[in-house]
N, C-alpha and C. Protein backbone atom coordinates (compact mmCIF):
# COMPACT_ATOMS: atom_id res chain seq x y z
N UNK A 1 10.34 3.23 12.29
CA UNK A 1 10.18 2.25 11.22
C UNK A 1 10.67 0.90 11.72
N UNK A 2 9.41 0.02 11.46
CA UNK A 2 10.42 -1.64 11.96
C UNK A 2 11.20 -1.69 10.93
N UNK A 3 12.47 -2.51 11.54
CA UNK A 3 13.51 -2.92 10.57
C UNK A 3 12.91 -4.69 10.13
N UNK A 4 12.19 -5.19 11.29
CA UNK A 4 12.02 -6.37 10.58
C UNK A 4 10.84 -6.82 9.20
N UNK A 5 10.14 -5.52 9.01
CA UNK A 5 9.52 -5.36 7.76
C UNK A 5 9.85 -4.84 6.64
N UNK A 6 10.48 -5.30 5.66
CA UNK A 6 10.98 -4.59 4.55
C UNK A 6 9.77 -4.61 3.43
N UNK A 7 10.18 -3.59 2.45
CA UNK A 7 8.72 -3.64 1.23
C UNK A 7 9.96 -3.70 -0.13
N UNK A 8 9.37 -4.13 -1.16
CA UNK A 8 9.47 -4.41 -2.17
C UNK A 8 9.31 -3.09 -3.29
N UNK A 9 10.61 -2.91 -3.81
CA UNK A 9 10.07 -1.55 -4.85
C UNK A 9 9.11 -1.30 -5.81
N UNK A 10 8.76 -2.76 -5.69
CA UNK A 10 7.65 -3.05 -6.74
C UNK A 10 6.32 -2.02 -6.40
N UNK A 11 4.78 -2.05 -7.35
CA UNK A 11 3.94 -1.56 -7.54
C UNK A 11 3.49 -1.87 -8.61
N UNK A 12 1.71 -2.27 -8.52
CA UNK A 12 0.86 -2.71 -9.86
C UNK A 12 -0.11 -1.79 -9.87
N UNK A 13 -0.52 -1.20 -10.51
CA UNK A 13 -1.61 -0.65 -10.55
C UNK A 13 -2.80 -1.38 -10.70
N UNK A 14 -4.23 -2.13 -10.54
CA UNK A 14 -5.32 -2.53 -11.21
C UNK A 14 -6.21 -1.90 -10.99
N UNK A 15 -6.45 -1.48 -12.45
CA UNK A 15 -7.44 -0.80 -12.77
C UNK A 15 -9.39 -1.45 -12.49
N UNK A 16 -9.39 -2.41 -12.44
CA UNK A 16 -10.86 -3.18 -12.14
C UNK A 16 -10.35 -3.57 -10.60
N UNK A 17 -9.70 -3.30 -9.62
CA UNK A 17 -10.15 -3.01 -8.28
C UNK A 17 -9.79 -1.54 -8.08
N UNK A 18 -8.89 -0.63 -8.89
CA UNK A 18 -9.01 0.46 -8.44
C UNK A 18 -7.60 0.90 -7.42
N UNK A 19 -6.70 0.12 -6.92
CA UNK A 19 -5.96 -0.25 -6.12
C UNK A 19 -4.71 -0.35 -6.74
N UNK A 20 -3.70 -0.27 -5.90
CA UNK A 20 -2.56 -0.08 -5.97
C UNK A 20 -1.91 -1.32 -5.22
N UNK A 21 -0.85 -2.28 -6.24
CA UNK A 21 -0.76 -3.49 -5.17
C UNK A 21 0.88 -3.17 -4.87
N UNK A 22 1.63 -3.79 -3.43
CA UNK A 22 2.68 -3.80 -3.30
C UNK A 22 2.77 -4.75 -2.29
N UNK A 23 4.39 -4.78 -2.02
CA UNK A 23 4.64 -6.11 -0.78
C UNK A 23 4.97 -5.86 -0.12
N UNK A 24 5.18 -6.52 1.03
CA UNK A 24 6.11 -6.45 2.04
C UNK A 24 6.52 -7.79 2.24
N UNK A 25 7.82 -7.73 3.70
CA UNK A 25 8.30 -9.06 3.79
C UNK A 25 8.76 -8.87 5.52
N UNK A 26 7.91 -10.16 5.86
CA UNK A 26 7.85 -9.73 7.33
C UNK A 26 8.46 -11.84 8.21
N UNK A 27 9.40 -11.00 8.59
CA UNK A 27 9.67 -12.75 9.18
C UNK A 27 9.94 -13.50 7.97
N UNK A 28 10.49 -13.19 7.72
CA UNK A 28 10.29 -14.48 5.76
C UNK A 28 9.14 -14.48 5.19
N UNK A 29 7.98 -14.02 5.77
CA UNK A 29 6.75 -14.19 4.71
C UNK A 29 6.42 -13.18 4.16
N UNK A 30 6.15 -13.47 2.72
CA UNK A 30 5.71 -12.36 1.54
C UNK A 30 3.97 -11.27 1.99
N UNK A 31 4.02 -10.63 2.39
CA UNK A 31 2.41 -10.12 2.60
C UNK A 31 2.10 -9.34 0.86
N UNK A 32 1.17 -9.65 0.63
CA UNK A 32 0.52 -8.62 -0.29
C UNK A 32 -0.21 -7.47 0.23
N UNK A 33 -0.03 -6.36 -0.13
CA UNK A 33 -0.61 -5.25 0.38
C UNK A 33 -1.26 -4.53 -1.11
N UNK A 34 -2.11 -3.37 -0.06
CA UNK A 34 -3.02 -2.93 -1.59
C UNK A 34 -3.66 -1.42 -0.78
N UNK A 35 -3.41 -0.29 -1.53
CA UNK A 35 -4.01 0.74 -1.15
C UNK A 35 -4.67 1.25 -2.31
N UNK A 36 -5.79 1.78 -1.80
CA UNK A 36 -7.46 1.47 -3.15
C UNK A 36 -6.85 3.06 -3.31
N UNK A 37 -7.37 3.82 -4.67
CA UNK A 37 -7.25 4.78 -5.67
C UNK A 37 -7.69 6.00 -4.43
N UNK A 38 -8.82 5.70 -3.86
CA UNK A 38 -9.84 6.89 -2.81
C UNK A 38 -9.11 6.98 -1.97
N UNK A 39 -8.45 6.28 -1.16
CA UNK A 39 -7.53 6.11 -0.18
C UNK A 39 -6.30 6.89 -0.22
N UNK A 40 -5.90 6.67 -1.24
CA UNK A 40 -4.42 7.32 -1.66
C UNK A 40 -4.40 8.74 -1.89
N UNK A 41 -6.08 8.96 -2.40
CA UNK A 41 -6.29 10.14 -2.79
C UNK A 41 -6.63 11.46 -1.74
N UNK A 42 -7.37 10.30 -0.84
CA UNK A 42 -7.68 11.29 0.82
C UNK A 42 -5.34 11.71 1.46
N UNK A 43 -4.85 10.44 1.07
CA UNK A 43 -3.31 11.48 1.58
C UNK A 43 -2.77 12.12 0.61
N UNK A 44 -3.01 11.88 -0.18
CA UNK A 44 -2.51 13.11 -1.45
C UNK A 44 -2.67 14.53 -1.19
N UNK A 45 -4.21 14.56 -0.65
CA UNK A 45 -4.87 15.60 -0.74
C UNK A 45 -5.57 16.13 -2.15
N UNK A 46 -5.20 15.73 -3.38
CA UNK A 46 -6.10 15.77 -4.32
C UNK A 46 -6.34 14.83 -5.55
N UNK A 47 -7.29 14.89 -6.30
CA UNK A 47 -7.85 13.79 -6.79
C UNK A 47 -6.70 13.06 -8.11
N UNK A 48 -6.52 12.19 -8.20
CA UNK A 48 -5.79 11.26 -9.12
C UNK A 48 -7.04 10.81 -10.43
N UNK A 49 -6.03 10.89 -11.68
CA UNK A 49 -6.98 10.92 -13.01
C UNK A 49 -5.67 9.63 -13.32
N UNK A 50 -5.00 9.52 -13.49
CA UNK A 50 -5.01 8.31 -14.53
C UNK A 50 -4.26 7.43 -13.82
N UNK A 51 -3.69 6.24 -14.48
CA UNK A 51 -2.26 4.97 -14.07
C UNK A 51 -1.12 5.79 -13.67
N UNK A 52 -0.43 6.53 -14.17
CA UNK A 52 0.64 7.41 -14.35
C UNK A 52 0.58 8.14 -13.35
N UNK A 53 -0.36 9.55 -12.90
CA UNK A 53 -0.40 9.92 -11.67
C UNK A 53 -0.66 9.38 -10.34
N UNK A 54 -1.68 7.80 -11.06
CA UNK A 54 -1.72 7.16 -9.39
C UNK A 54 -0.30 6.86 -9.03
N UNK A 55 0.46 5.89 -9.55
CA UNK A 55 1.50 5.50 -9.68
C UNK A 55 2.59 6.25 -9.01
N UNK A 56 2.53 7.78 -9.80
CA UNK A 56 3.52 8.84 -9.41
C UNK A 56 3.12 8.88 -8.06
N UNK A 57 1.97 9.62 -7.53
CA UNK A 57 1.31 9.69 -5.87
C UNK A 57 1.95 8.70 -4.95
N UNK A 58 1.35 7.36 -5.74
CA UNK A 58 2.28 6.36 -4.48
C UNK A 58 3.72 6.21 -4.55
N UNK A 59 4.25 6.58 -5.33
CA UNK A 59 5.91 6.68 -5.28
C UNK A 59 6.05 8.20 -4.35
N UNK A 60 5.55 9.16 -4.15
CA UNK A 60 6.22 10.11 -3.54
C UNK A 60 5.55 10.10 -2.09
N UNK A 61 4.09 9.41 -1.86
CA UNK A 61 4.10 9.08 -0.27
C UNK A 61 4.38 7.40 -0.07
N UNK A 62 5.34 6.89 -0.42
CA UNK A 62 6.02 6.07 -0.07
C UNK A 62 6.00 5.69 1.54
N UNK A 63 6.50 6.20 1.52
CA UNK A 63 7.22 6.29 3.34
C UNK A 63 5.70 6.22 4.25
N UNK A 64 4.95 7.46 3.76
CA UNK A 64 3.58 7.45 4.47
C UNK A 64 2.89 5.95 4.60
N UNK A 65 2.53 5.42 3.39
CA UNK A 65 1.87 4.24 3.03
C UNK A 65 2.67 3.18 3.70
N UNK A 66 4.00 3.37 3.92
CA UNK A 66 4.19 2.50 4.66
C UNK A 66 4.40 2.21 6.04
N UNK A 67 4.27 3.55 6.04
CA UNK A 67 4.40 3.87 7.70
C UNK A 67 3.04 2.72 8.27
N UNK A 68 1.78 3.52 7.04
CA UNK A 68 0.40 2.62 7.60
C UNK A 68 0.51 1.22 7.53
N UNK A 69 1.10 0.98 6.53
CA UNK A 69 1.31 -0.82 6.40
C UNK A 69 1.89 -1.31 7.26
N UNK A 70 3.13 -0.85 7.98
CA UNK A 70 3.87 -1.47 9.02
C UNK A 70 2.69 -1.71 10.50
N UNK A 71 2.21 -1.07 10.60
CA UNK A 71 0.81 -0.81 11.49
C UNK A 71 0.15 -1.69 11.60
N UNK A 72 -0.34 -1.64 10.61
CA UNK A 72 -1.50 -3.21 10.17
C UNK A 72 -0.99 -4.42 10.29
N UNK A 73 0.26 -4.61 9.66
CA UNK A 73 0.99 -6.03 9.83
C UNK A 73 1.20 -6.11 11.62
N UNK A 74 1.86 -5.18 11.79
CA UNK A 74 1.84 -5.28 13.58
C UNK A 74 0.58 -5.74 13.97
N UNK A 75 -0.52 -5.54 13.72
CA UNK A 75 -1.92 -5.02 14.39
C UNK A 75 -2.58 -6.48 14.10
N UNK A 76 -1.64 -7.52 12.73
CA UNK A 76 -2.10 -8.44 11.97
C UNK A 76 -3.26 -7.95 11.62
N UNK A 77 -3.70 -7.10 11.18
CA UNK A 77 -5.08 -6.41 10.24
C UNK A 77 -4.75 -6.96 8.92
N UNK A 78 -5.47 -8.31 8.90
CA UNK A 78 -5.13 -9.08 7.28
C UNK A 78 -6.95 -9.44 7.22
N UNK A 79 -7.14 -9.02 5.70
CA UNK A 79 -8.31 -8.67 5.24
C UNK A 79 -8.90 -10.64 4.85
N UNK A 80 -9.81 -10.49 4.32
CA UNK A 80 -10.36 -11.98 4.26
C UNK A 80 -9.40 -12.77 3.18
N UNK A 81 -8.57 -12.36 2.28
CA UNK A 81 -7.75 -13.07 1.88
C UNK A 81 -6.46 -13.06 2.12
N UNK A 82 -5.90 -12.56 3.14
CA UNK A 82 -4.84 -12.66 3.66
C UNK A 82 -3.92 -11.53 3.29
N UNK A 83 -4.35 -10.06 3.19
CA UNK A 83 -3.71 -9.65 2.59
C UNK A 83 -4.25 -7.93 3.48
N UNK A 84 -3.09 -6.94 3.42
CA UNK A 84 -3.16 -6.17 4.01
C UNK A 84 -3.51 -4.58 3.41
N UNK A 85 -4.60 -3.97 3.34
CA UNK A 85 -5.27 -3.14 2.81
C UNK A 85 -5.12 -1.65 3.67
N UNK A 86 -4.36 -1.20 3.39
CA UNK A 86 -4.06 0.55 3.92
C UNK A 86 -5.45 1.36 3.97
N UNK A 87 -5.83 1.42 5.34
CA UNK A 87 -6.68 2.70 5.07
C UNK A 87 -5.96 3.41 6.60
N UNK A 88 -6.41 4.79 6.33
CA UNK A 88 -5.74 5.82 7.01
C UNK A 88 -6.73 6.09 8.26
């Protein structure tokens, strides 16, 4: 795990992208990150029905999701708005 990337306990759910938003903080700068509903659902291993279970899912692979996020920020894999999108 880098130590110089920390994430934010935070989490939004939006429902009209489908996605799960959270942060990180890398060098002093804020990244927005976002792992989409399908995504989360391929590491789950099974399918997510509402806000509440997405929610729950990404709180218990935590660590996973961020394992991938730390990755991408390394990799600078920042999507067309500047922002870093977990896929596995």
């Amino acid at each position: 795990m880098n130590q110089s990337i920390l994430f934010s306990d935070t989490q939004l759910w939006d429902k009209d992208k489908q996605a799960v938003f959270f942060s990180a903080q890398c060098s002093g700068a804020l990244i927005q990150c976002l792992i989409r509903k399908k995504e989360l659902e391929s590491i789950a291993g099974y399918s997510l029905n509402d806000e509440q279970q997405i929610l729950e899912a990404f709180s218990m692979l935590r660590f996973d999701v961020e394992e991938l996020t730390e990755q991408l920020i390394e990799d600078e894999a920042f999507n067309e708005q500047g922002m870093v999108e977990v896929v596995s």
